[in-house]
Structures are given as structure tokens and as C-alpha cells.
C-alpha atoms as a PDB file:
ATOM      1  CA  UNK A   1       0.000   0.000   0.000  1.00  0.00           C
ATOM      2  CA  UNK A   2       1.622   3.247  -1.042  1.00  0.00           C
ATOM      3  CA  UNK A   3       1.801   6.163   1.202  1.00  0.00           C
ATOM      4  CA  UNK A   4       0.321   9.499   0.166  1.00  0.00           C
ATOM      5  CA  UNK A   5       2.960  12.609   1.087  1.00  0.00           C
ATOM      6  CA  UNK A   6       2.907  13.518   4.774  1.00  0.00           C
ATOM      7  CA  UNK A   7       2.080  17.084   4.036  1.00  0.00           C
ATOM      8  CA  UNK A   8      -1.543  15.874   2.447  1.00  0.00           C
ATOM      9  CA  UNK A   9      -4.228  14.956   4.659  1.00  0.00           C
ATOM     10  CA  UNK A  10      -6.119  11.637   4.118  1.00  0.00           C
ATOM     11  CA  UNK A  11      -9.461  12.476   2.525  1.00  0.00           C
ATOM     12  CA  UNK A  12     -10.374   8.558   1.944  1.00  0.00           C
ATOM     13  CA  UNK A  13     -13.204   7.447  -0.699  1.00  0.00           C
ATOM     14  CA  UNK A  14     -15.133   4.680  -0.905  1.00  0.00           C
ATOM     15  CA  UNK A  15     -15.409   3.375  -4.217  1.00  0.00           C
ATOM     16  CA  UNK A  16     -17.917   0.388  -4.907  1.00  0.00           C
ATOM     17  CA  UNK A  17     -18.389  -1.886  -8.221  1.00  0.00           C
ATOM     18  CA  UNK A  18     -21.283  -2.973  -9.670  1.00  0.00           C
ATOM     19  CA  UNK A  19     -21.859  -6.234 -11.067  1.00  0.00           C
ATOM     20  CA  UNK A  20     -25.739  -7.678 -10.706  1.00  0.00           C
ATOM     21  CA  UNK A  21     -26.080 -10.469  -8.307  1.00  0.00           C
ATOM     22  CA  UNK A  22     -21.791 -10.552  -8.488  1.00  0.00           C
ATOM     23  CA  UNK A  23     -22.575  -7.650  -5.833  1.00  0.00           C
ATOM     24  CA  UNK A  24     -22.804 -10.268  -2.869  1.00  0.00           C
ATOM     25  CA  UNK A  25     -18.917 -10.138  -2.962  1.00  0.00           C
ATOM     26  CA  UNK A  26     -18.862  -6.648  -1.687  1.00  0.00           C
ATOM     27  CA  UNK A  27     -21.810  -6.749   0.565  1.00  0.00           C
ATOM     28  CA  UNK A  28     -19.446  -9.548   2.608  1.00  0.00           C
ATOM     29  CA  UNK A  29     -16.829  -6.690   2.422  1.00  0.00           C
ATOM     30  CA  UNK A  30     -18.953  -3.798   3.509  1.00  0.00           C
ATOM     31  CA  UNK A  31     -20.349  -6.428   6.553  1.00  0.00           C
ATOM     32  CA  UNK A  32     -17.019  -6.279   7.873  1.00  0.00           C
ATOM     33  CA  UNK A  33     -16.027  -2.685   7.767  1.00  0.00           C
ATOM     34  CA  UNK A  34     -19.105  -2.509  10.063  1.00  0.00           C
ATOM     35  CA  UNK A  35     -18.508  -5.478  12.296  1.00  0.00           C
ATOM     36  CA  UNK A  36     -14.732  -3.593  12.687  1.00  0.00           C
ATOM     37  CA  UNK A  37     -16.341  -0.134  13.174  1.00  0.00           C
ATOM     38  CA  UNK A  38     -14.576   1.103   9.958  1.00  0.00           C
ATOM     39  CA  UNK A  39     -16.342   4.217   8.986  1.00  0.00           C
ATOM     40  CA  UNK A  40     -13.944   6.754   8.375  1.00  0.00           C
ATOM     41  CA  UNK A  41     -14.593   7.749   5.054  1.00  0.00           C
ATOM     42  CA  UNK A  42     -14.948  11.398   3.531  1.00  0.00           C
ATOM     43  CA  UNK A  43     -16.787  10.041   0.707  1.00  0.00           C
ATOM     44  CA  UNK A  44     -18.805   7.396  -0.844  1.00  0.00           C
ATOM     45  CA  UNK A  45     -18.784   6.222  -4.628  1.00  0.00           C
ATOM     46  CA  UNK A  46     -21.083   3.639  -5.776  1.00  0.00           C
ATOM     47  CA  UNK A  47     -22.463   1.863  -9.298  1.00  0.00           C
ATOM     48  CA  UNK A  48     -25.190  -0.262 -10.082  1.00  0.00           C
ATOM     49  CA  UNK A  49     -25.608  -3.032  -6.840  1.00  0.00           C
ATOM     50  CA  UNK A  50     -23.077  -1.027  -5.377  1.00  0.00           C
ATOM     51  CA  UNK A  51     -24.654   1.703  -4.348  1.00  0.00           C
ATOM     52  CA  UNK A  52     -27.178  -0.653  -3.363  1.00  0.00           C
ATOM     53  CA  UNK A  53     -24.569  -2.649  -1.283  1.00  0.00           C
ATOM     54  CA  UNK A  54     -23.082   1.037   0.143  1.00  0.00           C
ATOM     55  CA  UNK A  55     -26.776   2.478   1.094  1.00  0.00           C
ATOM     56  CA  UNK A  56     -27.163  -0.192   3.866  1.00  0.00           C
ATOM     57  CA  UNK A  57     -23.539   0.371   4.852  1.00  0.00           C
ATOM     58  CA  UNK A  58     -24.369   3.837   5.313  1.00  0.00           C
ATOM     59  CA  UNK A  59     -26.989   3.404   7.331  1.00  0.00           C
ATOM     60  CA  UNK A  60     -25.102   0.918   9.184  1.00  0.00           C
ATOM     61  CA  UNK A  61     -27.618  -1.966   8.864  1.00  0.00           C
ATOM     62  CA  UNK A  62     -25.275  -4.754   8.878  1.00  0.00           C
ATOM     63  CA  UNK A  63     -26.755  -8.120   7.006  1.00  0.00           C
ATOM     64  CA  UNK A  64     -29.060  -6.527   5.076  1.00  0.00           C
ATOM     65  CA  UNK A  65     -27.924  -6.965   1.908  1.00  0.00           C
ATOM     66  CA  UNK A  66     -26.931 -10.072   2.635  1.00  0.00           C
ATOM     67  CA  UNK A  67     -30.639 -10.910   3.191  1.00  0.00           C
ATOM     68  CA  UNK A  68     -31.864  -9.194  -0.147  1.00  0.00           C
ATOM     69  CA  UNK A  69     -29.225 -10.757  -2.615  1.00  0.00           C
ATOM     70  CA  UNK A  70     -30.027 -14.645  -0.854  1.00  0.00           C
ATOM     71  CA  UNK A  71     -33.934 -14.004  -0.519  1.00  0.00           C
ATOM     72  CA  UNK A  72     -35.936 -11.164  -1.721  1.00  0.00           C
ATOM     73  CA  UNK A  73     -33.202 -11.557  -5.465  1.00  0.00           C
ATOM     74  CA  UNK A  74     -33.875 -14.976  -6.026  1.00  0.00           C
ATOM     75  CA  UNK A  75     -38.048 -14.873  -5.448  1.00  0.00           C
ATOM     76  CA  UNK A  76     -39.404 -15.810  -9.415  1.00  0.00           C
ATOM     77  CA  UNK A  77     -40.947 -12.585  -9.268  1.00  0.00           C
ATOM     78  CA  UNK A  78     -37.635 -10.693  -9.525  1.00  0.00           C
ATOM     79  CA  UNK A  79     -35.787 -12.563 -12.418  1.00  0.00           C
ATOM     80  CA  UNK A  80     -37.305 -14.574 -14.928  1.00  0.00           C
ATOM     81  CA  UNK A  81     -35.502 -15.777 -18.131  1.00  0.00           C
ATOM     82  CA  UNK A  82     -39.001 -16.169 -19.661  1.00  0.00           C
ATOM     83  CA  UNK A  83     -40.725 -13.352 -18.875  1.00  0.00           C
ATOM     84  CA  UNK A  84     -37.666 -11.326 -20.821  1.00  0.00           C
ATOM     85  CA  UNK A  85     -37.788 -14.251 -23.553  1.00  0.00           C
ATOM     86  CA  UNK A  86     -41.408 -12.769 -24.093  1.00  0.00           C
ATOM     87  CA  UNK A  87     -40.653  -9.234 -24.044  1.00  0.00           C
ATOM     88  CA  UNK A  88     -40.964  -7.669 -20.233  1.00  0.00           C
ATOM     89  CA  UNK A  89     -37.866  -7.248 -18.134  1.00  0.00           C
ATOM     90  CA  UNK A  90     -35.069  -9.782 -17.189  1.00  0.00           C
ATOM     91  CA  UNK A  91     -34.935  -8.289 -13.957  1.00  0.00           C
ATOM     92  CA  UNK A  92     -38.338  -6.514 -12.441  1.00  0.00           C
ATOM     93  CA  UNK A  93     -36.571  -4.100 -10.616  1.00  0.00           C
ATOM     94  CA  UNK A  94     -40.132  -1.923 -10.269  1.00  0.00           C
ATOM     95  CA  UNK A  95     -41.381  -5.082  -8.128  1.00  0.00           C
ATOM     96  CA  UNK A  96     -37.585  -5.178  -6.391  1.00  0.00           C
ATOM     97  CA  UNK A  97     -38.098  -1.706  -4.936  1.00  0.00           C
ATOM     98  CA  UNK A  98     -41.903  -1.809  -3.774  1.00  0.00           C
ATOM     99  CA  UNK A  99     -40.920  -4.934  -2.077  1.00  0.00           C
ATOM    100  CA  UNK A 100     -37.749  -3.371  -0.512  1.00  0.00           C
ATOM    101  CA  UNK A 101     -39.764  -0.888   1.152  1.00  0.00           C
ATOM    102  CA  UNK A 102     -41.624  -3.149   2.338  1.00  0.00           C
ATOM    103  CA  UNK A 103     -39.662  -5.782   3.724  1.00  0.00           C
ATOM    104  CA  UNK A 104     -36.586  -4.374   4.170  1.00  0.00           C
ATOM    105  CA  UNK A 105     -36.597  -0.671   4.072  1.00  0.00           C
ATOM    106  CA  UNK A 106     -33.455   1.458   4.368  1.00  0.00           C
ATOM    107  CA  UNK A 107     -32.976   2.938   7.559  1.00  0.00           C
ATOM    108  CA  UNK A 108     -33.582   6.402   6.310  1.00  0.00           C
ATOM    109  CA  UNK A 109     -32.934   8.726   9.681  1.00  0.00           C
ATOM    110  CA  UNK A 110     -29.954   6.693  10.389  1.00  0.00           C
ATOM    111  CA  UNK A 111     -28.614   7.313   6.727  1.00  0.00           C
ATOM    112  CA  UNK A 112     -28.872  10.535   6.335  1.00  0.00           C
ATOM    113  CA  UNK A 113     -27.618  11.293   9.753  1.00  0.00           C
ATOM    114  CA  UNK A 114     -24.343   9.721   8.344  1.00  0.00           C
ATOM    115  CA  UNK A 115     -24.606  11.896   5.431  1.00  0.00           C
ATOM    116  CA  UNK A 116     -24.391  15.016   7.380  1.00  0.00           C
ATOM    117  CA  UNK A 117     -20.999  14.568   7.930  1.00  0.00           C
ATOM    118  CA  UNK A 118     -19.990  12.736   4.658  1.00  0.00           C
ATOM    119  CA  UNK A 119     -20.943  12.614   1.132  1.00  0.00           C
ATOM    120  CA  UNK A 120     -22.648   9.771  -1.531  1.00  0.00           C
ATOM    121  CA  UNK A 121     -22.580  10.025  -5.046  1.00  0.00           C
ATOM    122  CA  UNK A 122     -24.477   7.599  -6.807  1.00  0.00           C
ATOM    123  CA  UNK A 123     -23.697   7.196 -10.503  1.00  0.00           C
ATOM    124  CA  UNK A 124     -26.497   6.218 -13.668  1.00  0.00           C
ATOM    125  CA  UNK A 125     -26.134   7.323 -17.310  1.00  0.00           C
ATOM    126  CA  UNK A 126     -28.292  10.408 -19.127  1.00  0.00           C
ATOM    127  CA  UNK A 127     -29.706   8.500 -21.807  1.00  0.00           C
ATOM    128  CA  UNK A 128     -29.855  11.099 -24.250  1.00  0.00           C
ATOM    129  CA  UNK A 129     -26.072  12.143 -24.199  1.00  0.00           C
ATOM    130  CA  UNK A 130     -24.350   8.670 -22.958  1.00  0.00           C
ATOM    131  CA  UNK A 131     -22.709  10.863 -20.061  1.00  0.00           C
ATOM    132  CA  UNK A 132     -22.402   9.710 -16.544  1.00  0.00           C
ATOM    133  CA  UNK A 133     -24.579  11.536 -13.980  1.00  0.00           C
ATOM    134  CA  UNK A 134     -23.374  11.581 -10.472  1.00  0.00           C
ATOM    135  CA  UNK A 135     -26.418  11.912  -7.645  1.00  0.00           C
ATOM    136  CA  UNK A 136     -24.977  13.568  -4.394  1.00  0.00           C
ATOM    137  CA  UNK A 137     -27.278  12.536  -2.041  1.00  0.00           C
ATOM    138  CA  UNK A 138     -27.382  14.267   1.153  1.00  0.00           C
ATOM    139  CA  UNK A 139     -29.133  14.632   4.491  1.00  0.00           C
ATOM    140  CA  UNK A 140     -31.641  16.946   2.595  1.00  0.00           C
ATOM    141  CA  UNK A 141     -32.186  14.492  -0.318  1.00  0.00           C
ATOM    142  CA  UNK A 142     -36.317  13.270  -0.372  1.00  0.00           C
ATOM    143  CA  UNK A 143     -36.546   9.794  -0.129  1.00  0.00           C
ATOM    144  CA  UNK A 144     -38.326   9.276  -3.259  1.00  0.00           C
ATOM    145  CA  UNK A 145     -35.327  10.522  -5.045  1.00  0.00           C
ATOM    146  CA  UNK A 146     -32.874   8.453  -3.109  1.00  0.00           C
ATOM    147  CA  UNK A 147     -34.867   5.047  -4.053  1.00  0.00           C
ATOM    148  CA  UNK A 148     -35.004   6.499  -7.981  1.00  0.00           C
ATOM    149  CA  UNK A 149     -31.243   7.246  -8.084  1.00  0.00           C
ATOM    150  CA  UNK A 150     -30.435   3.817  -6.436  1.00  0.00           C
ATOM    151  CA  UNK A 151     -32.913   2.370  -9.127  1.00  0.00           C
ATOM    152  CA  UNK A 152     -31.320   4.165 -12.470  1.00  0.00           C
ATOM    153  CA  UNK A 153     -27.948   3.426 -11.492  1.00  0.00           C
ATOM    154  CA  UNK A 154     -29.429  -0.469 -11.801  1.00  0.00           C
ATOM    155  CA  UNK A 155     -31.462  -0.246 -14.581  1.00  0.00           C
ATOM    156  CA  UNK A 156     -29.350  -1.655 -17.359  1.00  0.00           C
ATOM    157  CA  UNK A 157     -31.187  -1.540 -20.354  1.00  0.00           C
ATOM    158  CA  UNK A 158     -30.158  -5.399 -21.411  1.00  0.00           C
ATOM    159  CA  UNK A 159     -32.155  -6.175 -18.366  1.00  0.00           C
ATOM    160  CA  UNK A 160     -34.510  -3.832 -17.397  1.00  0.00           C
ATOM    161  CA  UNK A 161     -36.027  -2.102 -20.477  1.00  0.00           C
ATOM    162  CA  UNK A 162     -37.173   1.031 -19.331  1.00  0.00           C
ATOM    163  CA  UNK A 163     -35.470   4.416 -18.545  1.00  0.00           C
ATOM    164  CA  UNK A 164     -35.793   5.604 -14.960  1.00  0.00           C
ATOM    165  CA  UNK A 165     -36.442   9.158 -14.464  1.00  0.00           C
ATOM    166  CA  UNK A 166     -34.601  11.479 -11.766  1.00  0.00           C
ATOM    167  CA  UNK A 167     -35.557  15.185 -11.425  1.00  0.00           C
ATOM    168  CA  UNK A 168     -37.154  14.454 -15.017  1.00  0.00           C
ATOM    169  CA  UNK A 169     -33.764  13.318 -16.230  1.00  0.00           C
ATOM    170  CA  UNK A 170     -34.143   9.943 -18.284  1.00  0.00           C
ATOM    171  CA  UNK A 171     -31.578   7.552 -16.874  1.00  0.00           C
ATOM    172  CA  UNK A 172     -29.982   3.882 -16.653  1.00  0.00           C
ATOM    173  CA  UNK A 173     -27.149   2.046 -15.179  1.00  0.00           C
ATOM    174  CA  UNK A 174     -24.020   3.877 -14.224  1.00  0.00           C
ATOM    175  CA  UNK A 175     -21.688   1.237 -15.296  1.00  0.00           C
ATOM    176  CA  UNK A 176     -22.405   1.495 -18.797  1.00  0.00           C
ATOM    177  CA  UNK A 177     -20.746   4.892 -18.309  1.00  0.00           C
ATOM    178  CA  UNK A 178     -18.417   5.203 -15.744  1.00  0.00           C
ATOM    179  CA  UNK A 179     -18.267   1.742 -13.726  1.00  0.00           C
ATOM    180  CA  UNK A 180     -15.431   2.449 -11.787  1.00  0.00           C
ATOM    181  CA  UNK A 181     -15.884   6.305 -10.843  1.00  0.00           C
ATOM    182  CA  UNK A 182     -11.796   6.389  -9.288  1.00  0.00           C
ATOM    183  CA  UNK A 183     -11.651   9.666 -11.566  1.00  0.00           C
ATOM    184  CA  UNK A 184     -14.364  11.658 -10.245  1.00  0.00           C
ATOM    185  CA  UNK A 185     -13.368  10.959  -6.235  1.00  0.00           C
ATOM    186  CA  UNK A 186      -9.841  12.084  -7.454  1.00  0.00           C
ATOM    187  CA  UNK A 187     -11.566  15.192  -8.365  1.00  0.00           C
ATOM    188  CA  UNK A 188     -13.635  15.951  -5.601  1.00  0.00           C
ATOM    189  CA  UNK A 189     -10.632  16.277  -3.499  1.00  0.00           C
ATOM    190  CA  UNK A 190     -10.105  12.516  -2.224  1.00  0.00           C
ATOM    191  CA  UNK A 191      -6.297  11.292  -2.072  1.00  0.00           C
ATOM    192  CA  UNK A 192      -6.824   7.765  -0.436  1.00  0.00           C
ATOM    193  CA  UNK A 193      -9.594   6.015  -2.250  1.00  0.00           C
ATOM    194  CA  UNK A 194     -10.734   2.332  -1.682  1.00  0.00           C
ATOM    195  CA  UNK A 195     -11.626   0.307  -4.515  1.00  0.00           C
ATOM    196  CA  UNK A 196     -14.391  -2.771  -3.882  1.00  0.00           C
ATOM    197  CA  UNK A 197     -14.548  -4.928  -7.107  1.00  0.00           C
ATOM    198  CA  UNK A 198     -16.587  -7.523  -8.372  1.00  0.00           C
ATOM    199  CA  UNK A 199     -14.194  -8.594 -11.104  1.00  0.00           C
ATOM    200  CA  UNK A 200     -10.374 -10.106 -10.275  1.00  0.00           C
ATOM    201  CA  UNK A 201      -8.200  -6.448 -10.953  1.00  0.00           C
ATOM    202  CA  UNK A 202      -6.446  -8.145 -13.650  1.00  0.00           C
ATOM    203  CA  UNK A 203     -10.166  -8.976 -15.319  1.00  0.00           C
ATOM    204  CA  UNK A 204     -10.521  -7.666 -19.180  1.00  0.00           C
ATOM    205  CA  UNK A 205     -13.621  -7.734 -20.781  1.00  0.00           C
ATOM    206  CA  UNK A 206     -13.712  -8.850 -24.674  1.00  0.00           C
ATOM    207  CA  UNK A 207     -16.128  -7.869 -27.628  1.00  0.00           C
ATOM    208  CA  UNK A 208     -18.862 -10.130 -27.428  1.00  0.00           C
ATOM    209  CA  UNK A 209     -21.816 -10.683 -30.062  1.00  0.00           C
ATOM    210  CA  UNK A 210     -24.131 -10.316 -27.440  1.00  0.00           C
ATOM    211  CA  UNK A 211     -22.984  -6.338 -27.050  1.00  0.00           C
ATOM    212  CA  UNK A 212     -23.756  -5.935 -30.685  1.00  0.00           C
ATOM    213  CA  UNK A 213     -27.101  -8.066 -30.116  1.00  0.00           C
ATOM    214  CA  UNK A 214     -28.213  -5.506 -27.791  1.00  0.00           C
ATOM    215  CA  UNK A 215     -26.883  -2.413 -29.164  1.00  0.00           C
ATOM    216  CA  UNK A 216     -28.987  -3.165 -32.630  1.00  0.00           C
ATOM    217  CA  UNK A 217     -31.740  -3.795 -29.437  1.00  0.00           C
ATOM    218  CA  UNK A 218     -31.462  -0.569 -28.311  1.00  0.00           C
ATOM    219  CA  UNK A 219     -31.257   1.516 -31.584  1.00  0.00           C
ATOM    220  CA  UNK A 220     -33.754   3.822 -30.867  1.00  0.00           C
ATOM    221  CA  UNK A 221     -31.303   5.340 -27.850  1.00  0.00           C
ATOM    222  CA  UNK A 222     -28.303   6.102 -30.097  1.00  0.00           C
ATOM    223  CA  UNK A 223     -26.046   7.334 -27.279  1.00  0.00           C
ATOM    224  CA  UNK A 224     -26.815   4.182 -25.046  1.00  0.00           C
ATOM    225  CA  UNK A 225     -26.734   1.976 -28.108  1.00  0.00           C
ATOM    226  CA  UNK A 226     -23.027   2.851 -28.835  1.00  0.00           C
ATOM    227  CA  UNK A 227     -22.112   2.245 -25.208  1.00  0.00           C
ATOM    228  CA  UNK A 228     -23.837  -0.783 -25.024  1.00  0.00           C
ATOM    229  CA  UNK A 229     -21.488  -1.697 -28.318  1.00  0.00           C
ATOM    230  CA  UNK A 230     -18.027  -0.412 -26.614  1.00  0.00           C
ATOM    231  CA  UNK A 231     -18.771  -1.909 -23.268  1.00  0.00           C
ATOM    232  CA  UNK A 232     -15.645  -3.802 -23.522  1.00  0.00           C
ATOM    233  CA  UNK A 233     -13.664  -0.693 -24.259  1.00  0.00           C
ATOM    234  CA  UNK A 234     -15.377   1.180 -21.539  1.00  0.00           C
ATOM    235  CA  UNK A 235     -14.866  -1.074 -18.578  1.00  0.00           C
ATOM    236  CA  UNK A 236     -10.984  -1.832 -19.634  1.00  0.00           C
ATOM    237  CA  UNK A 237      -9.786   1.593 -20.015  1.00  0.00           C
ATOM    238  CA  UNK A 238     -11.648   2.182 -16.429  1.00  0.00           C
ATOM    239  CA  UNK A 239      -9.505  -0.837 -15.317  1.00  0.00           C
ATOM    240  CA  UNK A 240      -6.282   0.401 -17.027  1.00  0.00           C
ATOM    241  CA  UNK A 241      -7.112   3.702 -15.275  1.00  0.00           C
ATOM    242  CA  UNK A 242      -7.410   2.233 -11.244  1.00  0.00           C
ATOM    243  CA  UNK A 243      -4.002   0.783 -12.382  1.00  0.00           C
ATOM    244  CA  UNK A 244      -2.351   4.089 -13.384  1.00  0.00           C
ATOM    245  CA  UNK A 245      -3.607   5.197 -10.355  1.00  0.00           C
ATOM    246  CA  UNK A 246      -1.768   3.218  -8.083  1.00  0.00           C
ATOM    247  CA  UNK A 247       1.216   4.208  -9.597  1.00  0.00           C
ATOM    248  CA  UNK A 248       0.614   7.631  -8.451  1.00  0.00           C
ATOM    249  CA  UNK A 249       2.386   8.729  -5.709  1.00  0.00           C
ATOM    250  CA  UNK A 250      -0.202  11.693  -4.810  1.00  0.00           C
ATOM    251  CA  UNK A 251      -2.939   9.022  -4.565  1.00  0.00           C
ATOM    252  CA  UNK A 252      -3.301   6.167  -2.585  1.00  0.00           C
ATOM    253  CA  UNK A 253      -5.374   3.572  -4.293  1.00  0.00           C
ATOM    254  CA  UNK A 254      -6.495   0.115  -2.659  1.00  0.00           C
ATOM    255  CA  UNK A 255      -8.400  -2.599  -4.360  1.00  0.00           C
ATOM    256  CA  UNK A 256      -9.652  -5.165  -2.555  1.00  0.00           C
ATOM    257  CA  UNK A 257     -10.961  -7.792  -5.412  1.00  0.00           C
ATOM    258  CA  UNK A 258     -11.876 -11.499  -5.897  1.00  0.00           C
ATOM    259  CA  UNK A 259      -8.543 -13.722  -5.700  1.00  0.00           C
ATOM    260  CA  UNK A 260     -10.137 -15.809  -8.355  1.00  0.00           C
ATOM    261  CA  UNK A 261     -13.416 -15.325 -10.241  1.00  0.00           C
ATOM    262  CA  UNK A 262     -16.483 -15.658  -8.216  1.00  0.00           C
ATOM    263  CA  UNK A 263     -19.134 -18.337  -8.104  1.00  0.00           C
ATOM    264  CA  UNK A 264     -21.802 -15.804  -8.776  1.00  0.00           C
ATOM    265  CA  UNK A 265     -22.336 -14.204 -12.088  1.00  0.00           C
ATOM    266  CA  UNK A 266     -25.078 -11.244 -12.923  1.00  0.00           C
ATOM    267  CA  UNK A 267     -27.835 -13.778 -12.750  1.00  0.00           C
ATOM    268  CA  UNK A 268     -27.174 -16.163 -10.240  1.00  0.00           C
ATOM    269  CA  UNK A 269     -29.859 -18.000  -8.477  1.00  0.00           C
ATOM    270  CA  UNK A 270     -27.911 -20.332  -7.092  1.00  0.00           C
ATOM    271  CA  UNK A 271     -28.053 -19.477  -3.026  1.00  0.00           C
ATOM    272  CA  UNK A 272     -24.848 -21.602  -1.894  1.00  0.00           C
ATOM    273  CA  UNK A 273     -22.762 -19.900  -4.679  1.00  0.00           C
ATOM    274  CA  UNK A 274     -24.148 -16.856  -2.937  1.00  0.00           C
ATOM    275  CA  UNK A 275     -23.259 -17.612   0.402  1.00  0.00           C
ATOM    276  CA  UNK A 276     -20.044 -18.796  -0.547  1.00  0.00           C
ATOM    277  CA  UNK A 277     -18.780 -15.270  -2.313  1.00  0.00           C
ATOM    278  CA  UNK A 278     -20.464 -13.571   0.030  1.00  0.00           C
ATOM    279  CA  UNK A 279     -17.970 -14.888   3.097  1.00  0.00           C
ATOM    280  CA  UNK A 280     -15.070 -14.774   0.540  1.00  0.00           C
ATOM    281  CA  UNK A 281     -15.741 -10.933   0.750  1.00  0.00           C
ATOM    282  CA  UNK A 282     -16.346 -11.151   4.262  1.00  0.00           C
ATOM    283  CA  UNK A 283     -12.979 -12.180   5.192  1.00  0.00           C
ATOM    284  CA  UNK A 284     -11.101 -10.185   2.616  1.00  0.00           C
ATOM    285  CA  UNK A 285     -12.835  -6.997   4.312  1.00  0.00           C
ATOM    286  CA  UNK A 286     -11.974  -7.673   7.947  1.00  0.00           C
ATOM    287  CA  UNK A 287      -8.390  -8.424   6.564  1.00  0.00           C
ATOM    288  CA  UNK A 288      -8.112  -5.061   5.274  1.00  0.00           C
ATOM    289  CA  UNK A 289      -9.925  -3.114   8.078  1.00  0.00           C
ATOM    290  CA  UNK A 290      -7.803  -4.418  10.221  1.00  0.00           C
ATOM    291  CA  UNK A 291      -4.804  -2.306   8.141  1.00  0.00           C
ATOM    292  CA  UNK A 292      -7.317   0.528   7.666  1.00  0.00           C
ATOM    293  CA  UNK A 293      -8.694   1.202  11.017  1.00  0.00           C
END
């Protein structure tokens, strides 16, 4: 772990992948910052599932996502292969949300509480322009806009098909965008930023027909069409970035990723495969808190 120059003050970031279900691995993470009291974080950066994964950490509500990735994520209700064979949405993430208010709702006064002291940005994609948006949510922020900015930066079009709108902004998921946002917690002042992956850090994504398959899908939103298309570009020059990074000696950068790929993929339904990445994360975390706190 490099050291940042004495004469800088640590202004640490907390910077959270996305990845679908893959998301379990950091929830394990984020479970042990809390159960080591690890908290002390100027800032908080998170994409698709993770900013998911870092609302409950937030609001310090330990096991929580742990419970919504192993039960309320695998009810039929929420994914369904046929459903999106016949048109409607891979993932239903309108049901997701009504029923995570309902069963599971985020501890909103103990959230923003947190927030008066330290900032989130959640990150989705303006669908007209393919630009990343960053949401700072803060103690002020109405609820309703919180759950619609967690939902957008989720709501990737190959799975959900509809835009989401914030502040009458049409939006979907961050990641096609900007899914590792190490650049913009650079620029809002942060010098010590902490990197949760889903992916190994060594992980490049290739072209893939299906890309192409659902760019030609989603023709009629040029901007997210092309992303869709250089997905694989995206993601690896946001990879080859978070490397750069660490060579910098004005920044310190720490990822904490999978040692080897996880059981889990985007999809998964499979509740041991769950478990299983979720302690893998678990025990990476409390490793590293124990160097952090």
C-alpha cells in the first residue's frame, strides 16, 4: 500500500463496483467494515448493486444486503428468463423496490444522519447524451429521489427495459458509463480512495456478439446503443485507469478484489454460490480493516 505525502491529509473514498447479483462479494466486504467499526470515510462512490450494497452500509444496517441478494433476489418474481424471452424485463426491478420498502426498508434517519458529515454520489447514465450523472445525495435528499437514483444506477437496459427518471432526467445504469468512478473521487478532493470490485483487478472484458445483439436492441437510444457496443472498451480503459492510479504517488489507491473469479455471475440464483462469495468478501474486508482502522 503506497503512502500518500505527509504534508496531504487523508481524505479517503469509498469506491464500490457494480456487477448484478456478483454484488454479494462486496456486501461480505462492507459487513465487515461494520462489524470492525470502519467508517472513516470522507466520501462514498457507488455503481449499479453497489450503491445498493453502500446504502445499507451507510446506514449501518449490517446483514441486510446479505438478506436481499439470498432471498428477496432470487423470489421468481424478480428474475425470470421467460418473462424477458417474451418481451418484459429480465430483472423486475419496479417489483424489487416496492418490495424493498416493504420488507426491508433502508434505515432512512440513520442514513442521512451519516450523510451530514460525509458525502454519496451515486452514478447512472443520461440517456440522451451517454454521459455519466453523479447523484450527491445528502441529508436533505427526499426519499423518493434516493430510491429512484439507487434504481437508475441499476437499470441496465439489457435487463430492465425502461429508462428511470430522476428530477425528469431519463436515466440507466451507471456502469455502462463510468463503472469504476476512481476519476471523479480524485476530483472531488479525495487522495486515499478504496476500490471494492466484483471482477479479479487483472479482469478484461472482450467484444462479445451479445454487445452488438443488444446495441442493434437498443437503436432507438443512439447514445446508449453505442455504449452498449463499446462496453468492452469502456470497462478496460476504467480498469487500465485504477491501475495508473496506483502508480501515483499523490494518490493512494487500494483494491480489494476477488482472488479468483467468483461463483456468482449477474444472474445467479444459485443461493450456496451466494453464500459462498459472500464470506469470501467477508474475510477479505476484515483483513483489510484491520490495516485501515
Amino acid at each position: 500500500m503506497q503512502q500518500v505525502a505527509q504534508s496531504s491529509p487523508i481524505k479517503r473514498a469509498l469506491v464500490v463496483e457494480g456487477g448484478g447479483m456478483r454484488g454479494i462479494f462486496t456486501a461480505g466486504i462492507l459487513d465487515a467494515f461494520l462489524d470492525k467499526r470502519l467508517s472513516a470515510f470522507d466520501g462514498y462512490y457507488g455503481v449499479s448493486s453497489g450503491a445498493l450494497n453502500l446504502s445499507s452500509f451507510i446506514a449501518g444496517q449490517r446483514g441486510r444486503n446479505l438478506d436481499i441478494y439470498t432471498n428477496l433476489c432470487l423470489e421468481s418474481e424478480f428474475i425470470s428468463l421467460l418473462r424477458h424471452i417474451r418481451g418484459g424485463d429480465l430483472f423486475d426491478l419496479d417489483w424489487f423496490f416496492q418490495k424493498l420498502s416493504q420488507q426491508n426498508a433502508l434505515n432512512f434517519p440513520r442514513f442521512k444522519k451519516k450523510l451530514n458529515q460525509q458525502s454519496f454520489t451515486v452514478v447512472s447514465t443520461c440517456i440522451d447524451t451517454g454521459k455519466p450523472v453523479y447523484h450527491s445525495i445528502d441529508s436533505n435528499t427526499p426519499n423518493e429521489v434516493i430510491n429512484d437514483a439507487l434504481k437508475a444506477s441499476s437499470a441496465l437496459p439489457m435487463i430492465y427495459r425502461k429508462p428511470v427518471f430522476v428530477n425528469n432526467q431519463a436515466l440507466t445504469d451507471g456502469s455502462l458509463s463510468d463503472p469504476l468512478p476512481i476519476q471523479k473521487a480524485i476530483d472531488d478532493g479525495h487522495n486515499q480512495i478504496i476500490v471494492l470490485r466484483t471482477r479479479q483487478a487483472s479482469f478484461r472484458k472482450h467484444s462479445a456478439t451479445g454487445s452488438r445483439i443488444y446495441a442493434w436492441k437498443n437503436r432507438q437510444m443512439p447514445a446508449v446503443s453505442m455504449l452498449i457496443k463499446e462496453q468492452n472498451t469502456i470497462y478496460n480503459q476504467a480498469a487500465d485507469f485504477a491501475e495508473s492510479v496506483a502508480q501515483d504517488k499523490s494518490v493512494q489507491l487500494v483494491h480489494i478484489s476477488p482472488l479468483k473469479p467468483l461463483n456468482t455471475s449477474r444472474g445467479t440464483r444459485h443461493r450456496n454460490h451466494l453464500f459462498s462469495d459472500y464470506h469470501s468478501g467477508y474475510t477479505l474486508g476484515y483483513s483489510l480493516a484491520e490495516q485501515l482502522t
